[in-house]
Structure formats: structure tokens, C-alpha cells
Protein backbone atom coordinates (compact mmCIF):
# COMPACT_ATOMS: atom_id res chain seq x y z
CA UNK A 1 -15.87 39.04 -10.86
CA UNK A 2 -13.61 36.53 -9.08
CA UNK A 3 -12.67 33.17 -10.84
CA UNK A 4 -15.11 31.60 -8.03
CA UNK A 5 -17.90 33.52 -9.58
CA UNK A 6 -17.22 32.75 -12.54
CA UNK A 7 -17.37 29.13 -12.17
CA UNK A 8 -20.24 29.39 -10.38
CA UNK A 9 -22.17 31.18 -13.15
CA UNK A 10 -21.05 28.65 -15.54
CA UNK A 11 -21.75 26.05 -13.82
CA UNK A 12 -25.11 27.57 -13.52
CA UNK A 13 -25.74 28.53 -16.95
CA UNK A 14 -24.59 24.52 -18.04
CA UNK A 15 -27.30 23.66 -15.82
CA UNK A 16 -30.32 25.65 -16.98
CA UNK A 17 -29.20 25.24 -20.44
CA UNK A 18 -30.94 22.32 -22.03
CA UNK A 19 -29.07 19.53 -23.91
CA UNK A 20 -30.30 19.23 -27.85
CA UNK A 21 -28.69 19.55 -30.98
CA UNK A 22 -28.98 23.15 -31.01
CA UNK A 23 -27.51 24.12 -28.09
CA UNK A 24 -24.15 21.57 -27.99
CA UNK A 25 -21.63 24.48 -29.39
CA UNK A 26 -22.52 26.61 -26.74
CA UNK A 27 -21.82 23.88 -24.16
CA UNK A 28 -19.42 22.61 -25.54
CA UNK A 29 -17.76 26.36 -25.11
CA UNK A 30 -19.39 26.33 -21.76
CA UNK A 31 -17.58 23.02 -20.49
CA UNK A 32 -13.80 24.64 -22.39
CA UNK A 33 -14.11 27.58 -20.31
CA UNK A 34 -15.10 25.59 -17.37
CA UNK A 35 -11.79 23.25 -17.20
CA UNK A 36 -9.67 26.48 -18.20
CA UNK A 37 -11.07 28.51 -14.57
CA UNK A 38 -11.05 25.49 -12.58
CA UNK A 39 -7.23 24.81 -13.81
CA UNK A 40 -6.19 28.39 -13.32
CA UNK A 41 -7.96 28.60 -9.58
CA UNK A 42 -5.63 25.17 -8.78
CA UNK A 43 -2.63 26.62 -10.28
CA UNK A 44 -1.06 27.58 -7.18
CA UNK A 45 -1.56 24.13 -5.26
CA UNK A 46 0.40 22.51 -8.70
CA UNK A 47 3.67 25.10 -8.59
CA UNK A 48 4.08 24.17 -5.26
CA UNK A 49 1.68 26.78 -2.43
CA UNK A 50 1.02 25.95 0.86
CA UNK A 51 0.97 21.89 1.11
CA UNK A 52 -0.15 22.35 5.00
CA UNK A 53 1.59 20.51 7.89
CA UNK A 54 1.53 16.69 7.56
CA UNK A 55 0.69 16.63 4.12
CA UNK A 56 3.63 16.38 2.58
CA UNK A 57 4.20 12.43 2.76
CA UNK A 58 6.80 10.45 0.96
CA UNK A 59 5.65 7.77 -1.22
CA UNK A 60 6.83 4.15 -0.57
CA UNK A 61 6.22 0.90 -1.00
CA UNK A 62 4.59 -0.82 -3.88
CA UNK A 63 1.40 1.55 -4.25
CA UNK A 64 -0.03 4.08 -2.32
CA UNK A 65 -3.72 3.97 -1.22
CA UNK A 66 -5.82 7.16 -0.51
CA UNK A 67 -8.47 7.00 2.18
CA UNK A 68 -10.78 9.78 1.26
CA UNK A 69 -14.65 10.36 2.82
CA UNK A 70 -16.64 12.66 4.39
CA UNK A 71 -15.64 13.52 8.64
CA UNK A 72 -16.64 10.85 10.69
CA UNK A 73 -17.25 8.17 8.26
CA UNK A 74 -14.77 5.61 9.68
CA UNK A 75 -11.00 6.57 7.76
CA UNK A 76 -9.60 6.75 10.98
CA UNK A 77 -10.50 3.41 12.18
CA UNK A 78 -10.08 1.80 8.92
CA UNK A 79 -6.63 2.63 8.99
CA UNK A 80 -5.93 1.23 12.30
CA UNK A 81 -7.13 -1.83 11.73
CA UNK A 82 -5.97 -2.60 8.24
CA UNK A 83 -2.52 -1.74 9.79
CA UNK A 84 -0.51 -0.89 12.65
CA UNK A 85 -0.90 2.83 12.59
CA UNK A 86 -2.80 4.71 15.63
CA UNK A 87 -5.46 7.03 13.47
CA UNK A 88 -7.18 9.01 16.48
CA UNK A 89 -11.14 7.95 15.95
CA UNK A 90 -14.12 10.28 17.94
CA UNK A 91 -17.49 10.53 17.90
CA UNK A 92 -16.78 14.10 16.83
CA UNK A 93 -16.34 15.45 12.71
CA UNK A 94 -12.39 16.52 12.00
CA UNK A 95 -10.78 14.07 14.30
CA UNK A 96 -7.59 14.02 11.59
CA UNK A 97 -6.48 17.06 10.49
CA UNK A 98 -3.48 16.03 8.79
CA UNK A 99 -2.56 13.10 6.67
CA UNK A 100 -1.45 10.06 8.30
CA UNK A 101 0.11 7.21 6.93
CA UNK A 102 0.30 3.41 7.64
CA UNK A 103 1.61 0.15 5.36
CA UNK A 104 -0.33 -2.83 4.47
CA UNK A 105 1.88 -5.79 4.42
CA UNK A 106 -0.29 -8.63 2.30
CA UNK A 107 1.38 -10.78 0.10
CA UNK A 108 4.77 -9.92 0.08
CA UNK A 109 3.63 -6.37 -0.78
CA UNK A 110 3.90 -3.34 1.01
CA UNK A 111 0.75 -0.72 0.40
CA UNK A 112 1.05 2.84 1.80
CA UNK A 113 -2.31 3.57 2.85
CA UNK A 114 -3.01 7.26 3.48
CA UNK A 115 -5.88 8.77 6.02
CA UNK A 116 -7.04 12.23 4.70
CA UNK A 117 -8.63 14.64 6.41
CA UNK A 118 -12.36 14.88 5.76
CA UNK A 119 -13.60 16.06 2.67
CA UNK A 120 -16.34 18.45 2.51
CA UNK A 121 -18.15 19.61 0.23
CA UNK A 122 -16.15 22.39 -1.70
CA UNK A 123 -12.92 21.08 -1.45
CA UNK A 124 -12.05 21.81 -4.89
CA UNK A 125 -11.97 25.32 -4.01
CA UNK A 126 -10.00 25.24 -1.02
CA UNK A 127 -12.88 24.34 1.69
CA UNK A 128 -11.57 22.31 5.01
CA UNK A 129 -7.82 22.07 3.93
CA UNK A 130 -9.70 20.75 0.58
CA UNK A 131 -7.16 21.62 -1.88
CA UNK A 132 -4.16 19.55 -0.17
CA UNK A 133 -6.30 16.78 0.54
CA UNK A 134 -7.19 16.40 -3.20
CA UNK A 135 -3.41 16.83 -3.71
CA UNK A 136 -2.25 13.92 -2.07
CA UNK A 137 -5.16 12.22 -3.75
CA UNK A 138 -3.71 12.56 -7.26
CA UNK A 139 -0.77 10.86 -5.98
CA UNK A 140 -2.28 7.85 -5.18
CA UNK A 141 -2.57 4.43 -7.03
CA UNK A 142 -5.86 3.33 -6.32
CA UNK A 143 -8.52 5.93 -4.15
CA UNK A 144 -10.61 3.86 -1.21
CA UNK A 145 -13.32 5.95 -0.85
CA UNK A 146 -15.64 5.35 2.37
CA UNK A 147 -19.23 6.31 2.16
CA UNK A 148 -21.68 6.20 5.19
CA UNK A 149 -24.33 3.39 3.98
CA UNK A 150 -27.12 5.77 5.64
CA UNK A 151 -26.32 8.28 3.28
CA UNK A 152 -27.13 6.20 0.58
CA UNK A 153 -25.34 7.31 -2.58
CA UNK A 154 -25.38 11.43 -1.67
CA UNK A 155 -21.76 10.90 -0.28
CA UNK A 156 -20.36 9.24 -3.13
CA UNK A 157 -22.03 11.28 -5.57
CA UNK A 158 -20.53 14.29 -3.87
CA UNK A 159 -17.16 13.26 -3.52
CA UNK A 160 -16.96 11.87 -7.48
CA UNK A 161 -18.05 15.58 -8.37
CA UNK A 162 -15.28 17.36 -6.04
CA UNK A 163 -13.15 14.80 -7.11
CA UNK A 164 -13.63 15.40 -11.10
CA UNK A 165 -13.77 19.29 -10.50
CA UNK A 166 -9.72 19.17 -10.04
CA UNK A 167 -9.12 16.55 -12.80
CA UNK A 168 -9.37 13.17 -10.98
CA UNK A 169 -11.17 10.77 -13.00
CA UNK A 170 -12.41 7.65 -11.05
CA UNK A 171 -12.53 3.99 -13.24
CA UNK A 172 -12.69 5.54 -16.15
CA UNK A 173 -10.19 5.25 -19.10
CA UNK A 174 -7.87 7.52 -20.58
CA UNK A 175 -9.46 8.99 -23.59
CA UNK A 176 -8.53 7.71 -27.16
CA UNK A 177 -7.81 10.89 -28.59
CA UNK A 178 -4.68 11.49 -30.49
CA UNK A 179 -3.85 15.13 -29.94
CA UNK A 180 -0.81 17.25 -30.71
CA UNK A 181 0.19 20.89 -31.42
CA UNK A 182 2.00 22.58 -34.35
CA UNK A 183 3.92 25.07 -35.73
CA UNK A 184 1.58 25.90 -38.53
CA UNK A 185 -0.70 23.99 -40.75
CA UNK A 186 -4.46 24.84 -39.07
CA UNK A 187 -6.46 22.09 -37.69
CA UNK A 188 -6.26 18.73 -39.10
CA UNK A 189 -9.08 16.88 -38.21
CA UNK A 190 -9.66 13.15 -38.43
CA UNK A 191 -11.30 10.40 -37.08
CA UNK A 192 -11.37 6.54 -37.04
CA UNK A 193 -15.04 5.88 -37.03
CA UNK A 194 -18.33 7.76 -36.94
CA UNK A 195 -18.59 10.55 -34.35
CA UNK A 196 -21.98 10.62 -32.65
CA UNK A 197 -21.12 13.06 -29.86
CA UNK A 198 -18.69 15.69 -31.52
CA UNK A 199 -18.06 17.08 -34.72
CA UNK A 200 -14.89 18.49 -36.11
CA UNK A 201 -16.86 22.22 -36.12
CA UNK A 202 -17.50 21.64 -32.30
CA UNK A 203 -13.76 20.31 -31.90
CA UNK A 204 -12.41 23.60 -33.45
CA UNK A 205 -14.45 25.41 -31.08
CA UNK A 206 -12.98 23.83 -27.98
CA UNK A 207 -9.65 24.09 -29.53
CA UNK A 208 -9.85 28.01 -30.44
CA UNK A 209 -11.36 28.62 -26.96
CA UNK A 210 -7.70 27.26 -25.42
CA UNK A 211 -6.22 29.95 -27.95
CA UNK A 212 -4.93 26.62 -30.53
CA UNK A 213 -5.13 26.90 -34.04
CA UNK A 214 -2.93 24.73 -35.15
CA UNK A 215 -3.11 21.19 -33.78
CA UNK A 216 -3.64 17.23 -34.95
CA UNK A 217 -6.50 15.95 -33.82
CA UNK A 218 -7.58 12.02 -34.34
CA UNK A 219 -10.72 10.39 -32.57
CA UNK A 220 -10.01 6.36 -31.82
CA UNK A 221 -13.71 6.28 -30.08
CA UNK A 222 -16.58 8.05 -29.75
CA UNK A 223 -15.45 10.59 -27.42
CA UNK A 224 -17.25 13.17 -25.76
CA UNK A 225 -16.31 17.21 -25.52
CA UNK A 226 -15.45 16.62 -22.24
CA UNK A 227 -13.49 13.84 -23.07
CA UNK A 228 -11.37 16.15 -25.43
CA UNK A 229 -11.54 18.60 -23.42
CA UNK A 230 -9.33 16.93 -20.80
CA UNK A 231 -6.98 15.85 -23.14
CA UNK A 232 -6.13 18.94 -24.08
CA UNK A 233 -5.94 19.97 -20.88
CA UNK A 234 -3.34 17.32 -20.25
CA UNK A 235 -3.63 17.35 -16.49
CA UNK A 236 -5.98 14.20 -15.46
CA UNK A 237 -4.87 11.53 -13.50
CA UNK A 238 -7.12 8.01 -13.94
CA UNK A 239 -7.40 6.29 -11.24
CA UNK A 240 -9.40 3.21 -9.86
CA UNK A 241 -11.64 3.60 -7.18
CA UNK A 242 -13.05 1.05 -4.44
CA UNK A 243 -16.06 2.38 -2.52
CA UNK A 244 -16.71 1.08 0.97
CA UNK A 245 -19.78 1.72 2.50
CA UNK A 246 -19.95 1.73 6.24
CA UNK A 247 -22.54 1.23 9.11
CA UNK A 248 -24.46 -1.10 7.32
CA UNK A 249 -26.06 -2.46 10.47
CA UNK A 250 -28.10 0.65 10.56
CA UNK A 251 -29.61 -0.33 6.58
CA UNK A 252 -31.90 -3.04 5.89
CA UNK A 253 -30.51 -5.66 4.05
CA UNK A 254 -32.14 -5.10 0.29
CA UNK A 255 -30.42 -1.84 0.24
CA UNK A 256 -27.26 -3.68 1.81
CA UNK A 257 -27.42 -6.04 -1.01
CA UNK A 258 -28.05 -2.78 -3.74
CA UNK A 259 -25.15 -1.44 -2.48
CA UNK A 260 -23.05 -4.50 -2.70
CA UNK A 261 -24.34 -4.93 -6.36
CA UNK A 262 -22.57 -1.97 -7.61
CA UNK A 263 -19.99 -1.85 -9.67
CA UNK A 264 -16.30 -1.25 -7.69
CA UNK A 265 -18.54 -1.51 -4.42
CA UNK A 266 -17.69 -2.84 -0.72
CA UNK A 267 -19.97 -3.32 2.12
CA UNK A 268 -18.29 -3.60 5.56
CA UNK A 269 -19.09 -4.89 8.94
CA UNK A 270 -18.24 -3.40 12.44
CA UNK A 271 -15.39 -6.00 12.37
CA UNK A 272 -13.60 -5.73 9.35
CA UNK A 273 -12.83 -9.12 7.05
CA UNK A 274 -8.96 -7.74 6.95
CA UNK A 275 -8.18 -10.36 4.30
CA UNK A 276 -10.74 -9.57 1.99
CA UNK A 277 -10.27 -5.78 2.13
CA UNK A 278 -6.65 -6.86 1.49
CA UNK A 279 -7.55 -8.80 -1.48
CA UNK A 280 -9.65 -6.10 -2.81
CA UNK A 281 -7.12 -3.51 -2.58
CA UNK A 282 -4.64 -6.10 -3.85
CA UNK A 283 -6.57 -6.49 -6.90
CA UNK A 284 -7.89 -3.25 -7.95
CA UNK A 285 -4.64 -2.22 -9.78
CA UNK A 286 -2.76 -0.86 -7.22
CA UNK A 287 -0.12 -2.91 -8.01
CA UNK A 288 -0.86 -2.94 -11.67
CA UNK A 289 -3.56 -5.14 -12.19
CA UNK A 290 -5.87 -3.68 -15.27
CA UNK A 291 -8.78 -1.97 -14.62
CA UNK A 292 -12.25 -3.66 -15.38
CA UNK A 293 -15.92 -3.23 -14.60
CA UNK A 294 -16.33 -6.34 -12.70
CA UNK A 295 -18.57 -5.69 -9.46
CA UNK A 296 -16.61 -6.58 -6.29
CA UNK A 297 -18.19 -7.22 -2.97
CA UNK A 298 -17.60 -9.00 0.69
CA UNK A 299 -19.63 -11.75 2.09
């Protein structure tokens, strides 16, 4: 069995298996395994494989911004109106087929913003140039993902779970989880407060399935197994994340104004409000600004 169909049965088995006290070991095992296939199928892509023509971008200026979607959601003409960089836009799906870069000047600051190729869905195993895309997106500073606003949330809910298949975790916060391995000693296991979610018999589970037996471990918060789970792994990248949701004219405006309401959420026009994309972009941490929860929005 190929390390496709393996995931794929795991993935299945997580999802038929149901979620109780009595079953969280075996998930918990489940989810270890999971992370150590998905890692090992992506292992080429991180030494350094086939990057693809026109991916290979240098990074400048004071952030770079990575314009990920589905085909024919708008990237194309986002870019070449936010700055002065010809994106070719059709009617037609996989207009850009590599990635093409432009600078947004607001402020004093220079932002590389990147179109990407369309994502589809299965990128995280190499679908539609999927694996380079994702690539340059773990490079970024801040991911501007655009949805189409017919779609409702099925876009965005796709991307987030291509997205978090190769280790790219959008708003979220880097686990508190001290972890380190030794030379000897077994498992020390400690935490800082009561553990809802885990227990050390479940953490030395996960830990045993990534062949460590000796290691620190120390909970700050109430951390999930996948939460250790990626810190062990040691290869997530936390990112912030603006959605923009596009062709709202074809919505009616309650489910214009839903959309808006959501957290790290932008609804746009046919004509864009360039300086309050800028300031949205300029604010979302690109250029270091913490990360928060606040819900941001045009007029």
C-alpha cells in the first residue's frame, strides 16, 4: 500500500471512529501516524524536488503576501489592481500557471504580493502543481485567501483543510508546549495547569509512536494531541490569514453582511477600495503587527 493509501485509510478510519473517552488513545495514535505520512509524502518538495518554472521567486520587500484561491476566483485581477503587475485574467479556470509577483507600495512599505496558481482540491498531494503552490505559501507573511461569495464557505473550508494537511496553520497560535529530547532519562512529564484534553499516558503514546522515549515535556495550556503533535513535528509555520470573498453582487445582502461578520473576513466590490485592502493587509501582521481575533471588514 502506497503512502496515499495509507492516508486515505486513516483519514477514513479517524472519521468513522467516534470521539469519547474510550476511544481518544486510539486517535490520538491515529492523528501521530497521520502527521508522520503526510510529512514523509512532502519530504521531497522540503530537500529541494522539482520547484516548477516560475515558482522559484525571491523574497523582497518588507513582507510577502500569498494570493491563494480556487481557478477563476479573481487572484489574477486582484493583483493587477492592487499593483502594477499585468496578471493575465479569463473567463476560463488555470489562466496563471506560474507564480507571479507584484509590490504594494502603501505607507512607505513595500509588500511582495504573490499570485498562485489555482488551488484545487488535493493539492497537498501534488494535484494541479499543488505541492509548489503550497510551497511558496509557507513562505509568506500573511496568506490573502480569495473565496467566491457564491460558494459560500465550501471554498474556504477546503482550502484551510489542504492548507493544514502540509503544516500551515491559519490565525492560530503557536502551541505552548515546552518540548525537548534527551539522551536518557524516559519521559518527564509535567504540566502547568489541569489538562482536560490530554493526559501524560496519551502524551507517551504520541511520543513512542515518533520512536521518542526520552524527552521533556511541559503543557503551558490546555493543548490538544494535535496540538502536540505538531510540535513535535517541528515543521508548522503560523500564519495570519485575510479572507476575501468575491462576487458579492451575485449574494443577497444578509449573507453579504454574514460574511463580513466573520472573523479575519473581507467582502469586495467589482471596484476594489485599494486603500482599504491596503490597510487591511497593512495591519494583519505582515509587517509585524500581533495577531488578534478582531473581525475586519470593508464598507
Amino acid at each position: 500500500m502506497g503512502i496515499l493509501e495509507k492516508i486515505s485509510e486513516i483519514e477514513k478510519e479517524i472519521a468513522r471512529t467516534q470521539k469519547n473517552k474510550a476511544t481518544e488513545y486510539h486517535l490520538g495514535l491515529l492523528k501521530a501516524k497521520l502527521a508522520k505520512y503526510r510529512s514523509t509524502l512532502l519530504e521531497p518538495a522540503k530537500k529541494g524536488g522539482e520547484k516548477g518554472e516560475g515558482f522559484d521567486v525571491l523574497k523582497s520587500g518588507d513582507a510577502r503576501v500569498a494570493l491563494i484561491g480556487f481557478p477563476s476566483v479573481g487572484k489574477s485581477t486582484m493583483l493587477s489592481t492592487l499593483t502594477k503587475t499585468q496578471s493575465e485574467a479569463a473567463a476560463y479556470e488555470f489562466t496563471t500557471l506560474t507564480c507571479i509577483p507584484g509590490v504594494i507600495e502603501y505607507k512607505g512599505a513595500n509588500i511582495q504580493l504573490l499570485d498562485l496558481p489555482g488551488i484545487i482540491e488535493g493539492a497537498a498531494q501534488g494535484k494541479g502543481r499543488g505541492r509548489q503552490v503550497i510551497a511558496v505559501a509557507r513562505t509568506a507573511d500573511l496568506i490573502l485567501m480569495m473565496c467566491d461569495a457564491t460558494k459560500g464557505d465550501l471554498q474556504k473550508g477546503l482550502l484551510e483543510k489542504e492548507l493544514e494537511s502540509v503544516g500551515i496553520r491559519l490565525n492560530r497560535r503557536k502551541p505552548n508546549i515546552y518540548f525537548k529530547i534527551k539522551k536518557g532519562g524516559g519521559i518527564a512529564f509535567n504540566s502547568t495547569l489541569t489538562l482536560t484534553k490530554v493526559d501524560e499516558k496519551l502524551v507517551q503514546m504520541i511520543l513512542h509512536e515518533y520512536k521518542i522515549f526520552n524527552a521533556e515535556v511541559l503543557f503551558r495550556d490546555d493543548c490538544t494531541a494535535d496540538e502536540l503533535i505538531d510540535v513535535i513535528s517541528g515543521n508548522r509555520v503560523y500564519l495570519p490569514c485575510l479572507y476575501v470573498y468575491n462576487k458579492i453582487d451575485q449574494i443577497s445582502m444578509e449573507e453579504v453582511d454574514r460574511i463580513a461578520r466573520q472573523p479575519f473576513s473581507v467582502v469586495v466590490r467589482n471596484e476594489w477600495k485599494l486603500h482599504d485592502v491596503f490597510k487591511v493587509i497593512f495591519y494583519t501582521r505582515a509587517l509585524g503587527t500581533k495577531k488578534n481575533n478582531n473581525q475586519m471588514h470593508l464598507e
